[in-house]
Protein backbone atom coordinates (compact mmCIF):
# COMPACT_ATOMS: atom_id res chain seq x y z
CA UNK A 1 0.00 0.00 0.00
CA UNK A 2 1.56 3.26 -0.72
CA UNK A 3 4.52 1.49 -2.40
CA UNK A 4 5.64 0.76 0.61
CA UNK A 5 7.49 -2.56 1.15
CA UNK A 6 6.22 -5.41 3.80
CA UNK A 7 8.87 -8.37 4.70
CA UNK A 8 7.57 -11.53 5.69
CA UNK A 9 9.71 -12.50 8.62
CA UNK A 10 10.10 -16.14 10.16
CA UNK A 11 13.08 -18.32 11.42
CA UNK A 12 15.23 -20.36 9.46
CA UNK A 13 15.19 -24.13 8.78
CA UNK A 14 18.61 -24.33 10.48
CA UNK A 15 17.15 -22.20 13.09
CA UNK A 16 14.59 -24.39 13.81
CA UNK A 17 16.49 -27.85 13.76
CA UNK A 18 18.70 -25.82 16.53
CA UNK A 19 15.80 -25.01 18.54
CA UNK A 20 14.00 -28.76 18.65
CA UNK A 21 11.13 -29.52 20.44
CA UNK A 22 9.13 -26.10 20.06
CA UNK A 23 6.70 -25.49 22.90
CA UNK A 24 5.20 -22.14 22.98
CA UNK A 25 5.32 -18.45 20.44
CA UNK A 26 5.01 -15.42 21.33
CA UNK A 27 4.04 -13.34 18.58
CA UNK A 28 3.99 -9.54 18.35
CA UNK A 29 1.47 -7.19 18.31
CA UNK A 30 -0.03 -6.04 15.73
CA UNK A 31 0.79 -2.39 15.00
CA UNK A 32 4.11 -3.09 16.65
CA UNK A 33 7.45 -0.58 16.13
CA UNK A 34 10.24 -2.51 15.00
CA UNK A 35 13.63 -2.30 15.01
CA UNK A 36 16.05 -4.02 12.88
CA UNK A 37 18.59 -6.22 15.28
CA UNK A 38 15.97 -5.55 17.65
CA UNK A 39 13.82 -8.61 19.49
CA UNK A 40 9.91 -8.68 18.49
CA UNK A 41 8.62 -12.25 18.87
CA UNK A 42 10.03 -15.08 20.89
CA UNK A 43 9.85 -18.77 20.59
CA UNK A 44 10.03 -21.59 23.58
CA UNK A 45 12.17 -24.53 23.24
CA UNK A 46 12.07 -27.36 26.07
CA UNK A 47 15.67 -26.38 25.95
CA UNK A 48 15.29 -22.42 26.10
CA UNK A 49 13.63 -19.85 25.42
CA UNK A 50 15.07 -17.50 22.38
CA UNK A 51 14.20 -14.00 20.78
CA UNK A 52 13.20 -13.87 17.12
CA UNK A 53 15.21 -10.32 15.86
CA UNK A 54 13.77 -8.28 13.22
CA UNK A 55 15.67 -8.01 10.28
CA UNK A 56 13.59 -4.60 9.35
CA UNK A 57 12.59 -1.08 11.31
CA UNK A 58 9.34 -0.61 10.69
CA UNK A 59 5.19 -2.13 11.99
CA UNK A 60 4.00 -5.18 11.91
CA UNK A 61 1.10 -5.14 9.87
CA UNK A 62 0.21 -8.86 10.19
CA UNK A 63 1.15 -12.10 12.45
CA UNK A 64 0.62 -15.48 11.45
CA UNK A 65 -2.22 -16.36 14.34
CA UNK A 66 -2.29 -19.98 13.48
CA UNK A 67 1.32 -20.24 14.36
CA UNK A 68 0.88 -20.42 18.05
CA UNK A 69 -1.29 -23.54 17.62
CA UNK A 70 0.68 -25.64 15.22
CA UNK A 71 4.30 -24.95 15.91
CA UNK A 72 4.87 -27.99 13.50
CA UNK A 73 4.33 -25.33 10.73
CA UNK A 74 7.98 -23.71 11.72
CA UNK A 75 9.86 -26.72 11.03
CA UNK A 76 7.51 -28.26 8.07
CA UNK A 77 7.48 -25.36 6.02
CA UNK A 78 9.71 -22.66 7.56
CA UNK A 79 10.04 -20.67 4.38
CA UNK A 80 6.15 -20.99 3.71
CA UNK A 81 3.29 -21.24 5.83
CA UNK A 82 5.68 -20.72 8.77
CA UNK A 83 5.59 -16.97 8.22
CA UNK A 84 5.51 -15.04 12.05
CA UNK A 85 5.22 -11.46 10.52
CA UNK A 86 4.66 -8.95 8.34
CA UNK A 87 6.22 -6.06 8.68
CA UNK A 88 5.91 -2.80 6.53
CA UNK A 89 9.40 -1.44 5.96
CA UNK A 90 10.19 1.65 7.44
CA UNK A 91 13.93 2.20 6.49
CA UNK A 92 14.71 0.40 2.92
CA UNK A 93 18.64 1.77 3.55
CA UNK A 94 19.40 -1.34 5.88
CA UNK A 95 17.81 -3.64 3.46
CA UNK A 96 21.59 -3.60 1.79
CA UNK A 97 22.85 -5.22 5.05
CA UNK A 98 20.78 -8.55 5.21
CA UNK A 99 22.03 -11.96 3.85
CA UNK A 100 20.40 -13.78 0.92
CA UNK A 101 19.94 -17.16 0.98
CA UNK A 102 23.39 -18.39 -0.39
CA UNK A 103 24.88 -15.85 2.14
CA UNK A 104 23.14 -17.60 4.93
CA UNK A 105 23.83 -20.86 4.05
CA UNK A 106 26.93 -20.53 3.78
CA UNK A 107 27.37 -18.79 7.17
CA UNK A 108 25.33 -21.97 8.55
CA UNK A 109 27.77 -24.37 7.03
CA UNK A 110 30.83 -22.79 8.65
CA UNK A 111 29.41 -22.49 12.07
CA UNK A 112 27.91 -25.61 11.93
């Protein structure tokens, strides 16, 4: 809307096989400020509990309500119908700092 830009956030496959055994989500609001590097949403391991970052400043303009109730989603289809947020971007001049894919994996690879 506008010509804005909206980013659909979630957590990454890898992320997720690091997590295991997802218990609970907390999602954020919607209407939300974000941040980028800043926490928004957190997730609930039966080993920890861990903040989701977002990658973008700007609002959340959606959350993914069915999430909550079938954490399966996050590790079936992370990339898919595992969305947690959307959030319209605020600032597109940090955009140039995230990773693609390829960058990622890679990263993932050499820590892991």
């Amino acid at each position: 809307e506008d010509g804005a830009k909206v980013a659909t956030v979630g957590i990454s496959a890898f992320a997720v096989e690091a997590l295991t055994d997802l218990v609970f989500m907390q999602l954020p609001e919607v209407g939300k400020q974000t941040e980028a590097g800043e926490s928004f949403a957190e997730v609930e391991s039966v080993k920890a509990v861990s903040d989701i970052y977002a990658p973008v400043t700007g609002e959340v303009i959606a959350v993914n309500e069915s999430l909550p109730d079938s954490l399966e989603t996050l590790g079936e289809d992370p990339y898919g119908a595992g969305w947690i947020a959307k959030i319209r971007i605020a600032d597109e001049a940090g955009l140039a700092a995230l990773m693609d894919k390829a960058a990622y994996d890679k990263q993932c690879a050499e820590e892991g």
